[in-house]
PDB file of N, CA and C in Angstrom:
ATOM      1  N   UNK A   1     122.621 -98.388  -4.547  1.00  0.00           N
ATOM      2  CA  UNK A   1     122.983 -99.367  -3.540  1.00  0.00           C
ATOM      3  C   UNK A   1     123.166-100.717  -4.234  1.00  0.00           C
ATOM      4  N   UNK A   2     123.936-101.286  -3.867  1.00  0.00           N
ATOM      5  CA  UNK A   2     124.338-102.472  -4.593  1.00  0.00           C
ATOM      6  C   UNK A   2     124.087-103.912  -3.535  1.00  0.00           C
ATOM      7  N   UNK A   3     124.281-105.221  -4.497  1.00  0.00           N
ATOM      8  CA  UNK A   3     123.724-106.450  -3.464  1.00  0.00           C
ATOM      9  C   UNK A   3     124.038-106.597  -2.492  1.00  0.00           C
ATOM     10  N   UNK A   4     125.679-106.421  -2.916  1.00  0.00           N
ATOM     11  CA  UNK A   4     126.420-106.273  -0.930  1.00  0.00           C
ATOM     12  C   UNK A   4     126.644-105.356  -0.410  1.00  0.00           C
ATOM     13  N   UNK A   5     126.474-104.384  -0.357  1.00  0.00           N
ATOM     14  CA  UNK A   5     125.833-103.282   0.625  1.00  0.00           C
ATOM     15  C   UNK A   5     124.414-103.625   1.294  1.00  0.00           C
ATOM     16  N   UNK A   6     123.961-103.470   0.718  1.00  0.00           N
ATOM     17  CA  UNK A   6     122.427-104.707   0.945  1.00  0.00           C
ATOM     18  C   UNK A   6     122.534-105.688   2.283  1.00  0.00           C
ATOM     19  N   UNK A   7     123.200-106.474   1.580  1.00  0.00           N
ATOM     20  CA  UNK A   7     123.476-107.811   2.048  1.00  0.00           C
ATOM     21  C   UNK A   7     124.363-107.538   3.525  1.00  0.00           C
ATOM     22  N   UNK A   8     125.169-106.615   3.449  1.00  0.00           N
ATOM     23  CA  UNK A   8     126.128-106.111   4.796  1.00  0.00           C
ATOM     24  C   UNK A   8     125.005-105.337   6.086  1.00  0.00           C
ATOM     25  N   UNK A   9     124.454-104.356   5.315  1.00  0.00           N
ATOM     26  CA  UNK A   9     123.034-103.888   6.083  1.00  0.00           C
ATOM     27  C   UNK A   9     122.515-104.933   6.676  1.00  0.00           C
ATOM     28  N   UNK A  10     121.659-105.776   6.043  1.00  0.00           N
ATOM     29  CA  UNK A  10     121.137-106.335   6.898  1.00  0.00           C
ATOM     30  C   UNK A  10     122.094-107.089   7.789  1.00  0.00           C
ATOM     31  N   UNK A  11     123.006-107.608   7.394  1.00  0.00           N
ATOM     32  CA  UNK A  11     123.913-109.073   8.575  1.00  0.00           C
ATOM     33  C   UNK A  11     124.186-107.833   9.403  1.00  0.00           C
ATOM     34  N   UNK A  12     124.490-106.780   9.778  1.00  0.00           N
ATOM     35  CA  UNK A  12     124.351-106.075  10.813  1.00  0.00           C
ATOM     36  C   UNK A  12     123.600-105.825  11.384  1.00  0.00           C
ATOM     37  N   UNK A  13     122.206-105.720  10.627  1.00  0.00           N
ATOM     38  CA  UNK A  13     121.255-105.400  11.617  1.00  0.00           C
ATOM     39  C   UNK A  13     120.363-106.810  12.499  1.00  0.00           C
ATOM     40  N   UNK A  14     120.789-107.822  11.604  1.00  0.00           N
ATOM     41  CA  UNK A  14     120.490-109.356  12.198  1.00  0.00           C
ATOM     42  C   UNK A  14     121.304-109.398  13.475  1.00  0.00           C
ATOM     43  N   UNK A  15     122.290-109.102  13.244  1.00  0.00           N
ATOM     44  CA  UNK A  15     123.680-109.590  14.610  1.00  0.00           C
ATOM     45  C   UNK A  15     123.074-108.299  15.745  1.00  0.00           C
ATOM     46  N   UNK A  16     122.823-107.388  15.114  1.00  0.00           N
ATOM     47  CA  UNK A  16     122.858-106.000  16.249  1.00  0.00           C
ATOM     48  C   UNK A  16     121.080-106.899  16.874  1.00  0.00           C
ATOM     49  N   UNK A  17     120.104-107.292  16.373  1.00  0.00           N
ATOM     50  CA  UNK A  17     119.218-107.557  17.071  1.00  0.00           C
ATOM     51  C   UNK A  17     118.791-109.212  17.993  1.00  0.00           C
ATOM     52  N   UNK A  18     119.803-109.941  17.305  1.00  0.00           N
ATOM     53  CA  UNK A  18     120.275-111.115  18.237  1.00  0.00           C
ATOM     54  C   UNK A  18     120.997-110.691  19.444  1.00  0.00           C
ATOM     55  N   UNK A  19     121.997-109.816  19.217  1.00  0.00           N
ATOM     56  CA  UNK A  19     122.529-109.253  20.654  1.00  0.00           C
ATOM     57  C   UNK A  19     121.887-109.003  21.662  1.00  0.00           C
ATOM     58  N   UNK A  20     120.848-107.565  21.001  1.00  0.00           N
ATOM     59  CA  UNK A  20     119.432-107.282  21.837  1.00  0.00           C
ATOM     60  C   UNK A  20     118.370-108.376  22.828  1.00  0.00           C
ATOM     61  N   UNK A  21     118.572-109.978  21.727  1.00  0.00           N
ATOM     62  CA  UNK A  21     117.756-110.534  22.242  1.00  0.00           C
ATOM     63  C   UNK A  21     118.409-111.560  23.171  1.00  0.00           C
ATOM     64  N   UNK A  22     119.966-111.346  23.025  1.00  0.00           N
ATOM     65  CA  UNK A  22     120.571-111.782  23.880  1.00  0.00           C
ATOM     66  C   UNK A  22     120.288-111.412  25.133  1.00  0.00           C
ATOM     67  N   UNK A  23     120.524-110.248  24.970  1.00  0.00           N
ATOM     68  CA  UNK A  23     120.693-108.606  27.000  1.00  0.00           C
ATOM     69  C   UNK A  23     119.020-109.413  26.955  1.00  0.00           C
ATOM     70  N   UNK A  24     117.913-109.684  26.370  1.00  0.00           N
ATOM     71  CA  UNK A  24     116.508-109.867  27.116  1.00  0.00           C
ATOM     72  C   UNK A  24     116.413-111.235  27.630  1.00  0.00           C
ATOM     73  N   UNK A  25     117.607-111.932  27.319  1.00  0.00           N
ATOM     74  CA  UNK A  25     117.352-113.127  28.025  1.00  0.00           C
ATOM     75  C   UNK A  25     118.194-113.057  29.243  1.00  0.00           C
ATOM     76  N   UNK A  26     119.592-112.386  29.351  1.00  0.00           N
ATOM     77  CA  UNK A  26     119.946-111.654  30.578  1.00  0.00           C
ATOM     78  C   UNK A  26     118.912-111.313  31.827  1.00  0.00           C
ATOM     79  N   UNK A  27     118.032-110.312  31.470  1.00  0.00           N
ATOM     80  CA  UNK A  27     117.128-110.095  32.098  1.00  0.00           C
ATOM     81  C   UNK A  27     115.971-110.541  32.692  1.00  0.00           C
ATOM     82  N   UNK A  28     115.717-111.474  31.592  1.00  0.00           N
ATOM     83  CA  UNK A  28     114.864-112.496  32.211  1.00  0.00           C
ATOM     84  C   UNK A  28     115.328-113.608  33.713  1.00  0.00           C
ATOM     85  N   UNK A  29     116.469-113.962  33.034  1.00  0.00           N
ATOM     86  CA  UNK A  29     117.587-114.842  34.056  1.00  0.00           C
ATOM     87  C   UNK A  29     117.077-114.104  35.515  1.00  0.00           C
ATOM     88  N   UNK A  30     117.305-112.810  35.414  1.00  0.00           N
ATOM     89  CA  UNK A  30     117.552-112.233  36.389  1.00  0.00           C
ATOM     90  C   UNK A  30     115.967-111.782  37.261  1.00  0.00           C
ATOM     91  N   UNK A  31     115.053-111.868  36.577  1.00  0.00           N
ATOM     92  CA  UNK A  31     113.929-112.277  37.211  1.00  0.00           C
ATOM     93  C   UNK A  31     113.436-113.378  37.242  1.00  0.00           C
ATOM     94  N   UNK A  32     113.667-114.263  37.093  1.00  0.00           N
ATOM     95  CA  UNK A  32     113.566-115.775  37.437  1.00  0.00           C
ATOM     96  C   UNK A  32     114.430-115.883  38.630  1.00  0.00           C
ATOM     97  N   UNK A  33     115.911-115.250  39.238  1.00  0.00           N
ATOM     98  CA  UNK A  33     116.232-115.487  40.463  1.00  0.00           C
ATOM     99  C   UNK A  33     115.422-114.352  41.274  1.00  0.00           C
ATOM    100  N   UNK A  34     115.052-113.176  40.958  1.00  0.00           N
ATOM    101  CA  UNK A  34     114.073-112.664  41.947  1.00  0.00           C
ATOM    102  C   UNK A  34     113.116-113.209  42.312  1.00  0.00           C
ATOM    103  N   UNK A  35     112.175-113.910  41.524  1.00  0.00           N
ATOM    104  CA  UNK A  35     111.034-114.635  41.360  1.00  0.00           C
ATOM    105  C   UNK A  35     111.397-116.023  42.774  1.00  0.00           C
ATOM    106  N   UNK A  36     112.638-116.769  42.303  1.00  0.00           N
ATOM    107  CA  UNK A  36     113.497-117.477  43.170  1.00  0.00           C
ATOM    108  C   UNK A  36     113.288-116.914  44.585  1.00  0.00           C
ATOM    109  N   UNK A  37     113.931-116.164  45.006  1.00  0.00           N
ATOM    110  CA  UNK A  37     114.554-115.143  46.295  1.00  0.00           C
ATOM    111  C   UNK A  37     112.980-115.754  46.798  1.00  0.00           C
ATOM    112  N   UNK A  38     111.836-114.518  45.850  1.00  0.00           N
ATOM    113  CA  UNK A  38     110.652-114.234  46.930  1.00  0.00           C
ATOM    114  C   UNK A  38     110.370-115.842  47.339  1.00  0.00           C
ATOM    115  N   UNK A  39     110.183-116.643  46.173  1.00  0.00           N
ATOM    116  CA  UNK A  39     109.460-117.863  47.024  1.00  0.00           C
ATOM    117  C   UNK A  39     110.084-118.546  48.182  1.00  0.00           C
ATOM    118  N   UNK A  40     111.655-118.456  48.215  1.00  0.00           N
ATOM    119  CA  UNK A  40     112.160-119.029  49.219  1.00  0.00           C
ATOM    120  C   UNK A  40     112.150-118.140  50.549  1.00  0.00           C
ATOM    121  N   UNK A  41     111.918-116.920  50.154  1.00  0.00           N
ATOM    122  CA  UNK A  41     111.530-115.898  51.487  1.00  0.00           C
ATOM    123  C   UNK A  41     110.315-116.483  51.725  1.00  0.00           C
ATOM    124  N   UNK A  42     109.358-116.761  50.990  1.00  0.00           N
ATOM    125  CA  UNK A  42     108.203-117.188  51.568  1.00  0.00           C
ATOM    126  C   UNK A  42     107.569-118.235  52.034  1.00  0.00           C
ATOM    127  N   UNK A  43     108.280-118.986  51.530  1.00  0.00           N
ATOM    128  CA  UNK A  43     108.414-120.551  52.067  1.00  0.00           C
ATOM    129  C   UNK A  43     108.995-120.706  53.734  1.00  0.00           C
ATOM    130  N   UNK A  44     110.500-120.291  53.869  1.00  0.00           N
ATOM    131  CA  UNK A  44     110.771-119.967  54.811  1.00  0.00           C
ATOM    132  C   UNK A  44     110.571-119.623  56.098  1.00  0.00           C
ATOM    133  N   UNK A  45     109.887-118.417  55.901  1.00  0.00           N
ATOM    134  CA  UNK A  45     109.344-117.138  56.725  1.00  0.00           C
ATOM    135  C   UNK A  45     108.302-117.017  57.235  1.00  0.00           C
ATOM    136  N   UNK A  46     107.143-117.812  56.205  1.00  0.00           N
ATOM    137  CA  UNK A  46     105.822-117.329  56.142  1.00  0.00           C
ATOM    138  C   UNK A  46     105.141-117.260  57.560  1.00  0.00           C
ATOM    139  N   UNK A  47     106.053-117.774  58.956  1.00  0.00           N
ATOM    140  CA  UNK A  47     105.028-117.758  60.065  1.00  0.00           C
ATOM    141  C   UNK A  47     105.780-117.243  61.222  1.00  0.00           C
ATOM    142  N   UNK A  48     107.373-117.093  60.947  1.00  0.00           N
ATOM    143  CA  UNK A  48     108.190-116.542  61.524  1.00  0.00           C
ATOM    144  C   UNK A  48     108.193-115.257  61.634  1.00  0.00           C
ATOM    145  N   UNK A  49     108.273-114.216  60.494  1.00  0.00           N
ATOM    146  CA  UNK A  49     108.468-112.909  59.796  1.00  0.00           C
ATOM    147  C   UNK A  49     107.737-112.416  59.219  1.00  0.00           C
ATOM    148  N   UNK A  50     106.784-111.633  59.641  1.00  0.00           N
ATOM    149  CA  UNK A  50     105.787-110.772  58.567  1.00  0.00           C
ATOM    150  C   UNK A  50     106.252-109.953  57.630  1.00  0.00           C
ATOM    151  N   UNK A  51     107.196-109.307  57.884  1.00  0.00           N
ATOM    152  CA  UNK A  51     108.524-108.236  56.785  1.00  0.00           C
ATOM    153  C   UNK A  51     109.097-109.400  55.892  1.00  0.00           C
ATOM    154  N   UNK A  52     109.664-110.071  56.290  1.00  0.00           N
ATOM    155  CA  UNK A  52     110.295-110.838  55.443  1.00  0.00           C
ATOM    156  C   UNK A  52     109.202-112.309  54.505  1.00  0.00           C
ATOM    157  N   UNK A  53     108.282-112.476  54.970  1.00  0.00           N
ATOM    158  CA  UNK A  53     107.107-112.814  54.340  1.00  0.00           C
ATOM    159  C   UNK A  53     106.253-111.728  52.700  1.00  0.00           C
ATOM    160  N   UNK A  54     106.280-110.280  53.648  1.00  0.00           N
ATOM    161  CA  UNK A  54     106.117-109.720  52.827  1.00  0.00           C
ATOM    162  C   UNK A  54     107.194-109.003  51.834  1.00  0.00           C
ATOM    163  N   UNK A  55     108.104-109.304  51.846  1.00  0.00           N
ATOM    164  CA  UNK A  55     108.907-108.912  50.810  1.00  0.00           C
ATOM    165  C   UNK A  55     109.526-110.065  49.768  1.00  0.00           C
ATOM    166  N   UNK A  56     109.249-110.747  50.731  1.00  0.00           N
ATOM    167  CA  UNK A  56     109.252-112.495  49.386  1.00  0.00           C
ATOM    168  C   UNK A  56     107.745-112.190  48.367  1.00  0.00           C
ATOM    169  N   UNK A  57     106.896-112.303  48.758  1.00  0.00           N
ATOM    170  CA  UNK A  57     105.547-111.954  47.893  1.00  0.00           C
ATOM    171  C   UNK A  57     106.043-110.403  47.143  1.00  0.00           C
ATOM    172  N   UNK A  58     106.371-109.541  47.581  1.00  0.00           N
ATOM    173  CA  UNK A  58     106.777-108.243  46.630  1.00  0.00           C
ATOM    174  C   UNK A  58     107.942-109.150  45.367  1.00  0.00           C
ATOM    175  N   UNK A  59     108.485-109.718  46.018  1.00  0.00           N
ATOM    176  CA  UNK A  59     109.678-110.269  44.912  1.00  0.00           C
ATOM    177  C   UNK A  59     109.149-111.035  43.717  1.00  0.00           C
ATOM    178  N   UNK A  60     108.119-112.434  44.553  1.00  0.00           N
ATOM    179  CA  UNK A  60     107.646-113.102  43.905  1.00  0.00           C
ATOM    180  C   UNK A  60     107.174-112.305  42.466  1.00  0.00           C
ATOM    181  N   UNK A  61     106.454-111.061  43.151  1.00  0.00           N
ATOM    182  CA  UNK A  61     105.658-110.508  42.079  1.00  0.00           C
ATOM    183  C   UNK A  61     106.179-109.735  41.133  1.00  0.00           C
ATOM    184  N   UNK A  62     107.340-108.727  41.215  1.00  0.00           N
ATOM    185  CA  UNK A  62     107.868-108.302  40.713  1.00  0.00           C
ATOM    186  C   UNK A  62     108.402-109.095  39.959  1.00  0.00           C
ATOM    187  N   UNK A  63     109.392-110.206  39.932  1.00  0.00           N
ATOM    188  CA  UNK A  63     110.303-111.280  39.178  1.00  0.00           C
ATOM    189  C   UNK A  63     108.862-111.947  38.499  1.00  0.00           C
ATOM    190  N   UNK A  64     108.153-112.345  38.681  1.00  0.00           N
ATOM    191  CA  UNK A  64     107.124-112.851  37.402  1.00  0.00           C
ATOM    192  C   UNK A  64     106.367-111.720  36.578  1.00  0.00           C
ATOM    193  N   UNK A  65     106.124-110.713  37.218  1.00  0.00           N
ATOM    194  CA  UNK A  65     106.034-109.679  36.054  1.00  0.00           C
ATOM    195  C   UNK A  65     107.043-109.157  35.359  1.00  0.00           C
ATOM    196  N   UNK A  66     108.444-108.940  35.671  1.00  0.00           N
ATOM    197  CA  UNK A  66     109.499-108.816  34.682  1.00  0.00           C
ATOM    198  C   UNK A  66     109.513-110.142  33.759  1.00  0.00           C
ATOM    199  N   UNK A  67     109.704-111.717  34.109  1.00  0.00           N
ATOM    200  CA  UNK A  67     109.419-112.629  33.429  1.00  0.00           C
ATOM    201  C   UNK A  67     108.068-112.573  32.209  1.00  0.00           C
ATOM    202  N   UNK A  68     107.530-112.011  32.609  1.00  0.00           N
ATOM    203  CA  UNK A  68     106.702-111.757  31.706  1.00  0.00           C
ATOM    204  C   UNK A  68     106.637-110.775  30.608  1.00  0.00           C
ATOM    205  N   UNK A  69     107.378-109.865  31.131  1.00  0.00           N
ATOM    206  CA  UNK A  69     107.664-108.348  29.715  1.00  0.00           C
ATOM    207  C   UNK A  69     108.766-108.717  29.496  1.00  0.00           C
ATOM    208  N   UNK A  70     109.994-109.407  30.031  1.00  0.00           N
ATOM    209  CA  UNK A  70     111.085-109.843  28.938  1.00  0.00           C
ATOM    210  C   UNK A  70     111.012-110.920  28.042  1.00  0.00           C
ATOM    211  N   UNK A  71     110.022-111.807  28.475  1.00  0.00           N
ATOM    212  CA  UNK A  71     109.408-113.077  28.225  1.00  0.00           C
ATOM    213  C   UNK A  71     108.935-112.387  26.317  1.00  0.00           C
ATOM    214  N   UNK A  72     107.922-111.860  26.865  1.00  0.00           N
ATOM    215  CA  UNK A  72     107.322-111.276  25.737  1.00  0.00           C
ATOM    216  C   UNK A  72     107.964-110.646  24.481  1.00  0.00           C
ATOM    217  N   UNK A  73     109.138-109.616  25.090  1.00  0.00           N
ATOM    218  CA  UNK A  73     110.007-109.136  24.432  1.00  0.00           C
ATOM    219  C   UNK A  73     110.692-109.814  23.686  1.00  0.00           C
ATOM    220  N   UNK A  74     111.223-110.907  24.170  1.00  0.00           N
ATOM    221  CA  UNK A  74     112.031-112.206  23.481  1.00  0.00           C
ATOM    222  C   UNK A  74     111.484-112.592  22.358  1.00  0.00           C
ATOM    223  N   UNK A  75     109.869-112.822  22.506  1.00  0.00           N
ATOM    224  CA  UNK A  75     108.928-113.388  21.570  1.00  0.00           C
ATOM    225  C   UNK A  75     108.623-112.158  20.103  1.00  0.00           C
ATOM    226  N   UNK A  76     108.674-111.158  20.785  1.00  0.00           N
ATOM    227  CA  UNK A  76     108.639-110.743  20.252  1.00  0.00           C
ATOM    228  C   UNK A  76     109.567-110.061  19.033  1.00  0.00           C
ATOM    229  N   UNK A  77     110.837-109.662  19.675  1.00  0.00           N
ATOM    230  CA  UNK A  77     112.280-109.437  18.980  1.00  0.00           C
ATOM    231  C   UNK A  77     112.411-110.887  17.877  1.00  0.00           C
ATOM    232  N   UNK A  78     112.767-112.398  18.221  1.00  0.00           N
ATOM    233  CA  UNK A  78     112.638-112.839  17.411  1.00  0.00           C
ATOM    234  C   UNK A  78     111.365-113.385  16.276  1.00  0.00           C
ATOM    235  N   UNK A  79     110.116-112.782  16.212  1.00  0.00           N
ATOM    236  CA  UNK A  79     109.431-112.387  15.169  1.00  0.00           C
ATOM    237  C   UNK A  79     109.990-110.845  14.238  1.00  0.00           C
ATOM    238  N   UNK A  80     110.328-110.403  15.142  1.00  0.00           N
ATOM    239  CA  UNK A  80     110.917-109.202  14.526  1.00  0.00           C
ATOM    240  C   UNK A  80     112.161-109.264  13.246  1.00  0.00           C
ATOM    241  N   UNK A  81     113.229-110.677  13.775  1.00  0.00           N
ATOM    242  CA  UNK A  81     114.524-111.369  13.536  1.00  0.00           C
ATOM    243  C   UNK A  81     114.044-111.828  12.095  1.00  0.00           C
ATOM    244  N   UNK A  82     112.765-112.828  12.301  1.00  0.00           N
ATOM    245  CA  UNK A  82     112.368-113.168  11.136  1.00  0.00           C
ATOM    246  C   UNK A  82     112.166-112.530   9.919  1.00  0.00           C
ATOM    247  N   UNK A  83     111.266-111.324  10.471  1.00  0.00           N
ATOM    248  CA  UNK A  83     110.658-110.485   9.358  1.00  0.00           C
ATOM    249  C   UNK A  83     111.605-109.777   8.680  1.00  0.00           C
ATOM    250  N   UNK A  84     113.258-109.720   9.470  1.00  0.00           N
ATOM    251  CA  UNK A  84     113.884-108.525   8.415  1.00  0.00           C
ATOM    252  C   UNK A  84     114.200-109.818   7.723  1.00  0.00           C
ATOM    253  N   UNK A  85     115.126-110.925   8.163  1.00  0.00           N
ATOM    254  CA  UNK A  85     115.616-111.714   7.256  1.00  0.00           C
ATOM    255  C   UNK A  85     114.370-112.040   6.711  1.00  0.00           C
ATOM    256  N   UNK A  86     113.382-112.032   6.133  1.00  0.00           N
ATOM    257  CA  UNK A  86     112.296-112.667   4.862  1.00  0.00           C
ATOM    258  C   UNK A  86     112.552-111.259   3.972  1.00  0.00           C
ATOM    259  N   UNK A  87     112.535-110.057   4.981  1.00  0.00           N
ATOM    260  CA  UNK A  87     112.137-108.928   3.739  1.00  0.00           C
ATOM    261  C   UNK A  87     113.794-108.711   2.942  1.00  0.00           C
ATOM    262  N   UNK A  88     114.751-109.014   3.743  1.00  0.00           N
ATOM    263  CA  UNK A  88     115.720-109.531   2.698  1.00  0.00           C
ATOM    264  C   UNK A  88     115.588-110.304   1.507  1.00  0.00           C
ATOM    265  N   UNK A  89     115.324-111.460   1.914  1.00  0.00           N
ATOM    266  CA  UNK A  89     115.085-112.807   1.066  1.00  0.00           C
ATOM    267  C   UNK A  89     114.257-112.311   0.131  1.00  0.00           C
ATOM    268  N   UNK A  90     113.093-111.505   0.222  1.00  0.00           N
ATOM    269  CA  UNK A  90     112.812-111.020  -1.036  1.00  0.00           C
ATOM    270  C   UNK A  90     113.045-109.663  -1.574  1.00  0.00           C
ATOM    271  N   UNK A  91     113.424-108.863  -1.299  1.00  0.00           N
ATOM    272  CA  UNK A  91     114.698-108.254  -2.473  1.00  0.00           C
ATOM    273  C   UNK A  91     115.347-108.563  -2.878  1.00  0.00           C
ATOM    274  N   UNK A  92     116.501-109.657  -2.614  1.00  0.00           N
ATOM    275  CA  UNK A  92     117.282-110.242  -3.221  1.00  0.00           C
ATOM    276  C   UNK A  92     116.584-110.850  -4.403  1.00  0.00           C
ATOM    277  N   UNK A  93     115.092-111.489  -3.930  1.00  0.00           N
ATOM    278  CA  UNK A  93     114.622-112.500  -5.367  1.00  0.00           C
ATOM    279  C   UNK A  93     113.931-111.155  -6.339  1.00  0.00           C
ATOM    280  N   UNK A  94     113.596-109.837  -5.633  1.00  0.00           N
ATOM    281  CA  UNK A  94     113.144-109.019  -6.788  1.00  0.00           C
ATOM    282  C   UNK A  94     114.616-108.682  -7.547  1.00  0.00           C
ATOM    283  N   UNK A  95     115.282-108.827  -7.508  1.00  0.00           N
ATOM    284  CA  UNK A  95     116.815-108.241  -7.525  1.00  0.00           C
ATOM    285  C   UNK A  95     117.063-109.091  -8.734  1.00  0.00           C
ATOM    286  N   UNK A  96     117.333-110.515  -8.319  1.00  0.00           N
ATOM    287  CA  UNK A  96     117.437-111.416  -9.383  1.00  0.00           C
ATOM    288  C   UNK A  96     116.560-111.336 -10.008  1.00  0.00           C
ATOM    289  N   UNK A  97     115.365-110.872 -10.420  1.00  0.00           N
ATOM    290  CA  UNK A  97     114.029-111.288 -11.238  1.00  0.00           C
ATOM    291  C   UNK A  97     114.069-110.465 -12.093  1.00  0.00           C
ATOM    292  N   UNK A  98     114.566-108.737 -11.680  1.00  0.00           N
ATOM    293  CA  UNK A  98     114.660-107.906 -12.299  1.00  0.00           C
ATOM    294  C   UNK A  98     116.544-108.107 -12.851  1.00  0.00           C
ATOM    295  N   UNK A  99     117.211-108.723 -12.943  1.00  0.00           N
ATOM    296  CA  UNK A  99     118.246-108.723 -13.484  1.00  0.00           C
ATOM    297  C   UNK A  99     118.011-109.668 -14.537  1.00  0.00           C
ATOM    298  N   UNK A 100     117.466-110.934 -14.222  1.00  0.00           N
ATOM    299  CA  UNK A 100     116.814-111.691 -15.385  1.00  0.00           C
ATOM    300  C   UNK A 100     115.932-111.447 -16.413  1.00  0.00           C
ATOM    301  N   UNK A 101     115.476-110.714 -16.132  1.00  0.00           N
ATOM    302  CA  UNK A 101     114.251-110.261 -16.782  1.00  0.00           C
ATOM    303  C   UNK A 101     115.201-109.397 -17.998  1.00  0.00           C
ATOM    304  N   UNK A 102     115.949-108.023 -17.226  1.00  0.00           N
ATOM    305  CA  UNK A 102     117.022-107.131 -18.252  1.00  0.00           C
ATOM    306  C   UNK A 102     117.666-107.962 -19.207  1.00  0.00           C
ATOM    307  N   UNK A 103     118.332-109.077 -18.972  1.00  0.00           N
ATOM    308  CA  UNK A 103     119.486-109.832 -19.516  1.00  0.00           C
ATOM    309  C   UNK A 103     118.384-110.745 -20.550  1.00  0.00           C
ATOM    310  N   UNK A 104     117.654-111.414 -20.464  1.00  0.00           N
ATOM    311  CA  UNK A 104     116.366-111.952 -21.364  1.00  0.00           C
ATOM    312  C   UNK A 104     115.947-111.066 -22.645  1.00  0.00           C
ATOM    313  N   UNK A 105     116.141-109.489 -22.092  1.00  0.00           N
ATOM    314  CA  UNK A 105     115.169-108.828 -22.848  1.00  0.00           C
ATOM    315  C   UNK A 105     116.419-108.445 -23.880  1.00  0.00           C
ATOM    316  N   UNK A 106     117.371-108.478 -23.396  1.00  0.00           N
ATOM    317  CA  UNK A 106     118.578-108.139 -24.568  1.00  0.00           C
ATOM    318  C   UNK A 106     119.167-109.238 -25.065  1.00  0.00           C
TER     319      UNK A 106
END
């Protein structure tokens, strides 16, 4: 395997997991307006509508617990982002160290 093969591997697998962490911020979006919905159902409603009271609180809850596992996910994917680009960064420097090292010794 050579540097840029290497080097192509990873920028694909960087771009393919920014994408990923793209779609989790999608998702998040999208429980933050559920999260939205319930409170304004519940704000609303709360003395008018017992159904519609209680399905703002189902929302509420659902949209902050998705906020919370995509939340996480996010946090987590880009620690993930980091770690390949470092474990790049150092192969490349074992790469050079061991090419320096050959070229020194001859």
């Amino acid at each position: 395997m050579t540097i840029d093969e290497l080097t192509k591997g990873y920028k694909e697998e960087v771009a393919y997991q920014k994408h990923m962490l793209k779609n989790l911020g999608y998702w998040f979006q999208l429980c933050t307006i559920i999260s939205g919905i319930g409170i304004v159902l519940i704000y609303f409603f709360h003395k008018q509508n017992l159904w519609l009271n209680i399905i703002g609180i189902v929302l509420l809850i659902i949209g902050a617990l998705g906020m919370l596992m995509f939340g996480y996910s996010g946090w987590k994917g880009q620690q993930n982002v980091r770690a390949v680009v470092d474990d790049y960064s150092q192969k490349i420097n074992h790469f050079k160290d061991s090419t320096r090292k050959v070229i020194n010794n001859q």
